[in-house]
Protein backbone atom coordinates (compact mmCIF):
# COMPACT_ATOMS: atom_id res chain seq x y z
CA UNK A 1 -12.95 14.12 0.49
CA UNK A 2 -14.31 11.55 2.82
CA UNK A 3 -14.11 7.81 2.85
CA UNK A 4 -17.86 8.01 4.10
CA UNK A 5 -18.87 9.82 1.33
CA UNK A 6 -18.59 6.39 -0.57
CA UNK A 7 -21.52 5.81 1.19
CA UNK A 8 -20.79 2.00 1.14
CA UNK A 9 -23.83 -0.65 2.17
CA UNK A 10 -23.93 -2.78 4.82
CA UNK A 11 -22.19 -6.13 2.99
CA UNK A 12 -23.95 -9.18 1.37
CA UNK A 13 -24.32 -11.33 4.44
CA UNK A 14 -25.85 -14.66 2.67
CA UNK A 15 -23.23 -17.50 2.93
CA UNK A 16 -21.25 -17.73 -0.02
CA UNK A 17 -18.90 -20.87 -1.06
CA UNK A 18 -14.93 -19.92 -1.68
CA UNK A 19 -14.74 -22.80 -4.15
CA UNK A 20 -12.83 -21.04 -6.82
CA UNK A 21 -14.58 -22.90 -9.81
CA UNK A 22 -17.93 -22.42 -9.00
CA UNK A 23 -17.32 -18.92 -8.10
CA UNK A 24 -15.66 -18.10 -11.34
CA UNK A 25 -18.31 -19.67 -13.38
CA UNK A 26 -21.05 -17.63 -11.28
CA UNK A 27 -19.34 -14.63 -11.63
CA UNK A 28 -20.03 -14.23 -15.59
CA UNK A 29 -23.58 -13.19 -14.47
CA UNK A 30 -21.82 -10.33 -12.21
CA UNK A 31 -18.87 -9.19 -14.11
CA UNK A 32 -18.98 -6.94 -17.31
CA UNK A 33 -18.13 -9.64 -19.87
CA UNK A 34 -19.83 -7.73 -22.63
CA UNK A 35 -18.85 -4.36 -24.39
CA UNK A 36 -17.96 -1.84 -21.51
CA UNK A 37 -19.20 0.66 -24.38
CA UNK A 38 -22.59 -1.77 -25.23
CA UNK A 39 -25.81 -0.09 -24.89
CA UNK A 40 -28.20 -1.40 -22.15
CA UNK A 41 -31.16 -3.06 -22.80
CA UNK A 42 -34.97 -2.54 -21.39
CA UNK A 43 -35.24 -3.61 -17.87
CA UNK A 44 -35.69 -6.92 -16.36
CA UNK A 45 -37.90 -8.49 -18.76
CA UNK A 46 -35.11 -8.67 -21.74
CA UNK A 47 -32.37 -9.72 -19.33
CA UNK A 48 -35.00 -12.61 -18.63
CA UNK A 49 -35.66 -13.18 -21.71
CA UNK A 50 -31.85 -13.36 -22.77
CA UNK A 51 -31.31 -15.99 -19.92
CA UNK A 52 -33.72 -18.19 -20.63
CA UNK A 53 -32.63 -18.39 -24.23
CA UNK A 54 -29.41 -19.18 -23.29
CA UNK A 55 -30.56 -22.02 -21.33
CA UNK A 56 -32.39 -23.06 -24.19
CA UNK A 57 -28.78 -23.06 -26.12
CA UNK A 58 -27.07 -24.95 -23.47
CA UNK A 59 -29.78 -27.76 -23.25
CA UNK A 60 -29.15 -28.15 -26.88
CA UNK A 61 -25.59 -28.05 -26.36
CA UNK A 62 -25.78 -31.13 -24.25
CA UNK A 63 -27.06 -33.03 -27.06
CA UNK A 64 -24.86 -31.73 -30.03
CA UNK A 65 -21.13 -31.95 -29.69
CA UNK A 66 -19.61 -28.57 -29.97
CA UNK A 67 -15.87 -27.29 -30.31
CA UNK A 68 -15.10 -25.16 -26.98
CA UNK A 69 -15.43 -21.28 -27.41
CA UNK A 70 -14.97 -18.83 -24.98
CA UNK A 71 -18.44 -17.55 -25.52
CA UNK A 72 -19.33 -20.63 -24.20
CA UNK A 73 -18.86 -19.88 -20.77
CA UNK A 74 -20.94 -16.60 -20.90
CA UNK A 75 -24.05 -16.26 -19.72
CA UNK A 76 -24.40 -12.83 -18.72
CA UNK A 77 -23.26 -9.09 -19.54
CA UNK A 78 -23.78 -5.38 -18.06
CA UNK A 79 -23.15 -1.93 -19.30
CA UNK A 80 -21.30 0.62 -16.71
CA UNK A 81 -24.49 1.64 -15.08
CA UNK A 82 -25.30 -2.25 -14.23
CA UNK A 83 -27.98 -2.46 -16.54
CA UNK A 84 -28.20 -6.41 -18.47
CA UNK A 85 -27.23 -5.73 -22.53
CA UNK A 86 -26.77 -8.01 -25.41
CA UNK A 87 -22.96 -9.13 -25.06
CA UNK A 88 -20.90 -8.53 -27.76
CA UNK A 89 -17.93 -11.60 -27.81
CA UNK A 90 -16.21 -10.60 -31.09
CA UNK A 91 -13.32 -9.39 -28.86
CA UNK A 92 -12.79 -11.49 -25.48
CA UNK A 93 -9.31 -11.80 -24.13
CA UNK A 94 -7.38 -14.98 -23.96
CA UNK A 95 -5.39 -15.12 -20.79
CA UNK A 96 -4.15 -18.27 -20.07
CA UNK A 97 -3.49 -20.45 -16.93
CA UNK A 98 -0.24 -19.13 -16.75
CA UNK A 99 -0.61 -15.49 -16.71
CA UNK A 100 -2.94 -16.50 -13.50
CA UNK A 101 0.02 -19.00 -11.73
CA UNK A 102 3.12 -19.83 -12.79
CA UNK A 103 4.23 -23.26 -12.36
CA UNK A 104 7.41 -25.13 -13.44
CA UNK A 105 5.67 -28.20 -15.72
CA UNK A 106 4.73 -27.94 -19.15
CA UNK A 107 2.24 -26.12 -20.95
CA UNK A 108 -0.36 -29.20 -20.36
CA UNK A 109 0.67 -30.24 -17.28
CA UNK A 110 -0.64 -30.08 -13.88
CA UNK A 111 0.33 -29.72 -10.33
CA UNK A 112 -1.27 -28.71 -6.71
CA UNK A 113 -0.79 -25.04 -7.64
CA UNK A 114 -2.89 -25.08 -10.66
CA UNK A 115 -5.21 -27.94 -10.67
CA UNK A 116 -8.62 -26.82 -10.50
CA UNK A 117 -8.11 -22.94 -10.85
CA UNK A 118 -9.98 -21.00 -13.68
CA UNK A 119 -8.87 -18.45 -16.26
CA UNK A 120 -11.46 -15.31 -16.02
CA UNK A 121 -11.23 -13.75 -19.53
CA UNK A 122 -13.10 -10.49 -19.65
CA UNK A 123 -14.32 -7.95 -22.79
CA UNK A 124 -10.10 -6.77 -25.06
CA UNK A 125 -11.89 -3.63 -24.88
CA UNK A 126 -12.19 -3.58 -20.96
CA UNK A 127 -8.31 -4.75 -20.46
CA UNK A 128 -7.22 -2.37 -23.00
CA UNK A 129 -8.87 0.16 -20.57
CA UNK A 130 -6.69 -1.04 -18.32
CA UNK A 131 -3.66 -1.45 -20.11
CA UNK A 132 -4.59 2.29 -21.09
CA UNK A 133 -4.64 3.66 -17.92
CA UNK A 134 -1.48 1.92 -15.95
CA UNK A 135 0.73 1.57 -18.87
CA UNK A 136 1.25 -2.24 -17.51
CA UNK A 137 0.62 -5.38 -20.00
CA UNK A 138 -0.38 -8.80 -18.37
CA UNK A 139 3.29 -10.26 -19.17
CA UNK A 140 5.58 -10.98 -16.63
CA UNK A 141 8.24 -8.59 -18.36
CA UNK A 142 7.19 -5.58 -16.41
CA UNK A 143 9.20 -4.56 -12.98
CA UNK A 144 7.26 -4.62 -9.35
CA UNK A 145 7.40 -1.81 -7.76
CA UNK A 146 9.89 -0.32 -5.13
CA UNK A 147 9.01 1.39 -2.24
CA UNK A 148 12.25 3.58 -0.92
CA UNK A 149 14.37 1.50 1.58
CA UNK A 150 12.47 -1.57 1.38
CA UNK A 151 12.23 -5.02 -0.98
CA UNK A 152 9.94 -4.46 -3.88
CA UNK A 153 5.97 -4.50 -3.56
CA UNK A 154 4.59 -7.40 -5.65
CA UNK A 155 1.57 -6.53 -7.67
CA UNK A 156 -0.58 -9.00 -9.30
CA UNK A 157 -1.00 -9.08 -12.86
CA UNK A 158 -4.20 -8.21 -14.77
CA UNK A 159 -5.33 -11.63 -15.18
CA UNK A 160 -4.61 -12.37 -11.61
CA UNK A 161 -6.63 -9.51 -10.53
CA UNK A 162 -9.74 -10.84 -12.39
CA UNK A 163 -9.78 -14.63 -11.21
CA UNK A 164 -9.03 -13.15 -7.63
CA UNK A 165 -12.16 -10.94 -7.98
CA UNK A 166 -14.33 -14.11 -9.27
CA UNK A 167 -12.83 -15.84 -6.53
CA UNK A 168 -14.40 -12.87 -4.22
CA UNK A 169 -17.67 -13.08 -5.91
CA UNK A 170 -19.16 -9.78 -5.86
CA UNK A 171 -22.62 -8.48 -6.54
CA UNK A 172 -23.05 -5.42 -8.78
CA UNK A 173 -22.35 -2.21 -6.92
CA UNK A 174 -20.18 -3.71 -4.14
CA UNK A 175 -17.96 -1.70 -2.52
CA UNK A 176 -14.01 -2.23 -2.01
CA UNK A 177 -11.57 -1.14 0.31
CA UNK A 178 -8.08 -1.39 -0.67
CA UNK A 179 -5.25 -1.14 2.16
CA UNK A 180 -1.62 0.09 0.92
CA UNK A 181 -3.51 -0.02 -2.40
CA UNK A 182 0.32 0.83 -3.98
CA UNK A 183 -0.22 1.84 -8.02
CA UNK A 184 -4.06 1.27 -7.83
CA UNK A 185 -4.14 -1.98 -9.98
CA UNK A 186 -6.61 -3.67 -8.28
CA UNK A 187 -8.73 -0.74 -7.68
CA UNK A 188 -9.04 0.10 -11.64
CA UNK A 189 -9.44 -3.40 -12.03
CA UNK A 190 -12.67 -3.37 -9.68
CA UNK A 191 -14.21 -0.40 -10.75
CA UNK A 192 -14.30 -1.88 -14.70
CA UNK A 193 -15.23 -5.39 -13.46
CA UNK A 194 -17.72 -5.11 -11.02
CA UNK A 195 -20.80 -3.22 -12.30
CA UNK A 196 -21.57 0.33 -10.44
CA UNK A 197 -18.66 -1.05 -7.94
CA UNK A 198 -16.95 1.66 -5.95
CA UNK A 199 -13.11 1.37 -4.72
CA UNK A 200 -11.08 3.27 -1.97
CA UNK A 201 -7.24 2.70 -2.02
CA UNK A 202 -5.25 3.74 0.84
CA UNK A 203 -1.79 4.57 0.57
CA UNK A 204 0.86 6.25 2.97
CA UNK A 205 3.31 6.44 0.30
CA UNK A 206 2.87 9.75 -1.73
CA UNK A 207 4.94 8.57 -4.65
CA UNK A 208 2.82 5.82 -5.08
CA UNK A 209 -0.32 8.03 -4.35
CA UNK A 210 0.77 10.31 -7.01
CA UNK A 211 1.51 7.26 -9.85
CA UNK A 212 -2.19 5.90 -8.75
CA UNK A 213 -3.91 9.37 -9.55
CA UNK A 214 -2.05 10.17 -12.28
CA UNK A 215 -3.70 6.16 -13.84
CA UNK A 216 -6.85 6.77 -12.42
CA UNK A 217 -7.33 9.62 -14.29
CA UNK A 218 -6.47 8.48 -17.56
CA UNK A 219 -9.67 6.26 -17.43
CA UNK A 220 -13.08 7.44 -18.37
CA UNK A 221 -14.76 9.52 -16.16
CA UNK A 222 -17.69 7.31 -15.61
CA UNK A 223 -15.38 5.24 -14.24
CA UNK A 224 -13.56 7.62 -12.54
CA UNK A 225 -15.92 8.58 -10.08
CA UNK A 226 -16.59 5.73 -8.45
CA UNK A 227 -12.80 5.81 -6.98
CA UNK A 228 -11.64 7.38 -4.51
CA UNK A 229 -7.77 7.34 -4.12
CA UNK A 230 -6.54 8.77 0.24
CA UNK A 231 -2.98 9.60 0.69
CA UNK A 232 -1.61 9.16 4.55
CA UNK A 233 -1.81 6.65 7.39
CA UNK A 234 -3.76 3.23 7.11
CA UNK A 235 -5.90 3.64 10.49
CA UNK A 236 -6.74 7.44 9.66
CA UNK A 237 -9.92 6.13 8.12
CA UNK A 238 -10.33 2.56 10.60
CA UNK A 239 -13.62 3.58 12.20
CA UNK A 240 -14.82 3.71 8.23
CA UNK A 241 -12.92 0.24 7.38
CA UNK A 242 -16.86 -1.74 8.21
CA UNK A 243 -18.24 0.25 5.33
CA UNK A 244 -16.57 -2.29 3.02
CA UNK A 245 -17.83 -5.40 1.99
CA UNK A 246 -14.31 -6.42 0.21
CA UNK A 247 -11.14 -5.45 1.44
CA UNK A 248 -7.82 -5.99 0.02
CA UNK A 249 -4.35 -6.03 2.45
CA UNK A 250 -1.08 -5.68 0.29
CA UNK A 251 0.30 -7.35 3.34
CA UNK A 252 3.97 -7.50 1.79
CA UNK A 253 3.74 -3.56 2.44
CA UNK A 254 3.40 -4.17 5.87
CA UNK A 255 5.33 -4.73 9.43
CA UNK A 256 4.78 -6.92 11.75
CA UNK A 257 2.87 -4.50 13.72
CA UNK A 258 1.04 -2.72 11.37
CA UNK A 259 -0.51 -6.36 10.24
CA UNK A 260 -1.19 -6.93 13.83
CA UNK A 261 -2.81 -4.05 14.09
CA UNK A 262 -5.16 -4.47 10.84
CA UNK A 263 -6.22 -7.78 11.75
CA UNK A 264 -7.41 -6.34 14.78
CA UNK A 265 -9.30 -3.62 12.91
CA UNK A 266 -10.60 -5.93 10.58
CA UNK A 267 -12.40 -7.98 13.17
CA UNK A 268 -14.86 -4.98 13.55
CA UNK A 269 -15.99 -5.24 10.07
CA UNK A 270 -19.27 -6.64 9.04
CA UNK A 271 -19.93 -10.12 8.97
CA UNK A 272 -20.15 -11.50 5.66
CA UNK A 273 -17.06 -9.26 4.66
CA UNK A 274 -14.45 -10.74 2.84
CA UNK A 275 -11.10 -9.87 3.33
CA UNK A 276 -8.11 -11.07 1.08
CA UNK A 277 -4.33 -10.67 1.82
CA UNK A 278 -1.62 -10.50 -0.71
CA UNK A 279 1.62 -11.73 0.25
CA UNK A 280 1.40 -13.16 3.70
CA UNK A 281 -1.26 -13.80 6.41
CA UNK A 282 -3.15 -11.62 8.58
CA UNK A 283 -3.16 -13.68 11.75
CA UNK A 284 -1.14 -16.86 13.01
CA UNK A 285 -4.29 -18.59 14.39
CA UNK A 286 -7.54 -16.92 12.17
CA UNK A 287 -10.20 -18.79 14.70
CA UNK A 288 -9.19 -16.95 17.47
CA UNK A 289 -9.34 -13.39 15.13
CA UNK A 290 -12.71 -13.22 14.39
CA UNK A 291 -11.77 -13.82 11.22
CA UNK A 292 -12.72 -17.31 9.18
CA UNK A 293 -9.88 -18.62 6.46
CA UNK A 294 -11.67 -19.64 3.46
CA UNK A 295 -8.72 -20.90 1.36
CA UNK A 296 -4.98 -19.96 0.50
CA UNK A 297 -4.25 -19.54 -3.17
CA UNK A 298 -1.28 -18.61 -5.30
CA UNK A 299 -1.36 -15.79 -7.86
CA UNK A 300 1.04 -14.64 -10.44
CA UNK A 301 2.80 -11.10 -9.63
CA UNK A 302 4.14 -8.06 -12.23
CA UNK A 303 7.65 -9.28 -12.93
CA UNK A 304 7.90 -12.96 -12.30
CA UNK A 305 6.71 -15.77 -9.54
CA UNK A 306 4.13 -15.94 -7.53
CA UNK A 307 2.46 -14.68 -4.41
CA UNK A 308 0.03 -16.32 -1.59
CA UNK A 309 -3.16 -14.54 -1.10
CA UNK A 310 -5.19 -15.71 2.32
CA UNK A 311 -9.19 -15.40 1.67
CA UNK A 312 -10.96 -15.10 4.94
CA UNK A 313 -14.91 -14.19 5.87
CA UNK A 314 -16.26 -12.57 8.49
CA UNK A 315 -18.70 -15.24 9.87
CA UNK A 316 -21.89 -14.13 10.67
CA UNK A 317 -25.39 -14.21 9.48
């Protein structure tokens, strides 16, 4: 099977702001935050209609002081297929700022690593998907992965994943390439965030191939088919790396000359593309790449600390 077979879009080119808090708040019109399972509604016309009476609720939350909800920040859900549906927000989870950075100070405190960053809660029945499929709770108690002969891989955890997708802001049926893509995490994460969104993970370890199929197909096979897992060398499938409009770099996985050598593929890509890398920079200098450094951000990992990830954009029209 065939990375073009994806047949991924030419990427989003319309300048988008990195700001994480904006982002995150725009992305609850994009992301699933209703039932996965919810049935979709009638077209554009009641997906109107459902917006503009929840901009008649927020006006008249202005004026009458409210205890804070999570529903609160909602203004938007989709079924699998894309399609806008009454959101059901009986059961949302409640991640918390720590289970998306860990920091040192209290429970109430703040510092530089977590001032200003956003907690993206998404449908319990969506992360129990998850959970379902990679056997792997959002708690710090689990163990990274090892890869044989080298320090372990560190994955991020679930509620990582989902603020670093808002952070990404993607439009339903975006597509996302994922480079050393290790267990698959972030690709099953994708595929039941981002409405109709495809995912390709790459890995050249077959062990780790084999525990990525083996999750993948214990999700539903709607969801299923919209990845598509390749076993063997990164830069088998370069000339196909453009087709993205996200792509991820587990850059921890990765020599000095194999990052080299990505950053120099990526600068082919698209313009508008987004690329994020996990663990440590793509490029000393990114201005002279081709490749435009949005922000740098920490992110909690699968067994304890954190991890930089460095956002960049393709500039271009």
């Amino acid at each position: 099977m065939q990375f073009h077979q994806l047949q991924i879009p030419t990427p989003c080119t319309s300048k988008r702001s990195m700001d994480e808090e904006q982002l995150c708040l725009r992305l609850h019109k994009r992301l699933r935050i209703g039932s996965p399972r919810a049935h979709s509604c009638n077209g554009y016309s009641q997906a109107n209609s459902f917006l503009q009476q929840l901009h008649a609720e927020q006006m008249a939350r202005r004026h009458t002081p409210l205890a804070y909800t999570d529903t609160s920040m909602a203004t938007q859900a989709f079924t699998a297929n894309g399609n806008a549906t009454v959101p059901d927000f009986g059961a949302m989870t409640r991640f918390a700022l720590s289970d998306v950075v860990q920091c040192s100070h209290a429970a109430q405190g703040r510092c530089l690593q977590c001032t200003g960053r956003l907690v993206q809660n998404v449908p319990l029945q969506l992360y129990s998907d998850w959970c379902g499929a990679f056997s792997s709770p959002a708690s710090s108690s689990t163990t990274p992965l090892r890869l044989q002969g080298t320090n372990p891989v560190r994955e991020l955890t679930f509620p990582s994943l989902a603020a670093l997708i808002a952070c990404l802001s993607p439009e339903p049926g975006e597509r996302l390439l994922h480079l050393s893509s290790g267990s698959a995490r972030a690709v099953g994460a994708w595929v039941l965030l981002v409405p109709r969104g495809m995912a390709c993970g790459v890995e050249s370890n077959r062990t780790l191939h084999e525990s990525a199929t083996a999750s993948i197909e214990r999700m539903e096979d709607e969801v299923k088919q919209r990845v598509l897992l390749h076993q063997g060398s990164l830069f088998e499938m370069e000339s196909e790396w453009p087709q993205a409009s996200v792509i991820l770099v587990s850059g921890e996985a990765l020599d000095d000359v194999r990052v080299e050598k990505v950053a120099n593929g990526l600068e082919r890509t698209q313009p508008g593309t987004r690329i994020a890398s996990i663990g440590r920079p793509l490029v000393a200098d990114a201005s002279r790449s081709g490749l435009h450094l949005i922000r740098q951000v920490l992110y909690r990992t699968v067994g304890s600390g954190n991890t930089p990830v460095f956002i960049y954009r393709k500039p271009g029209l």
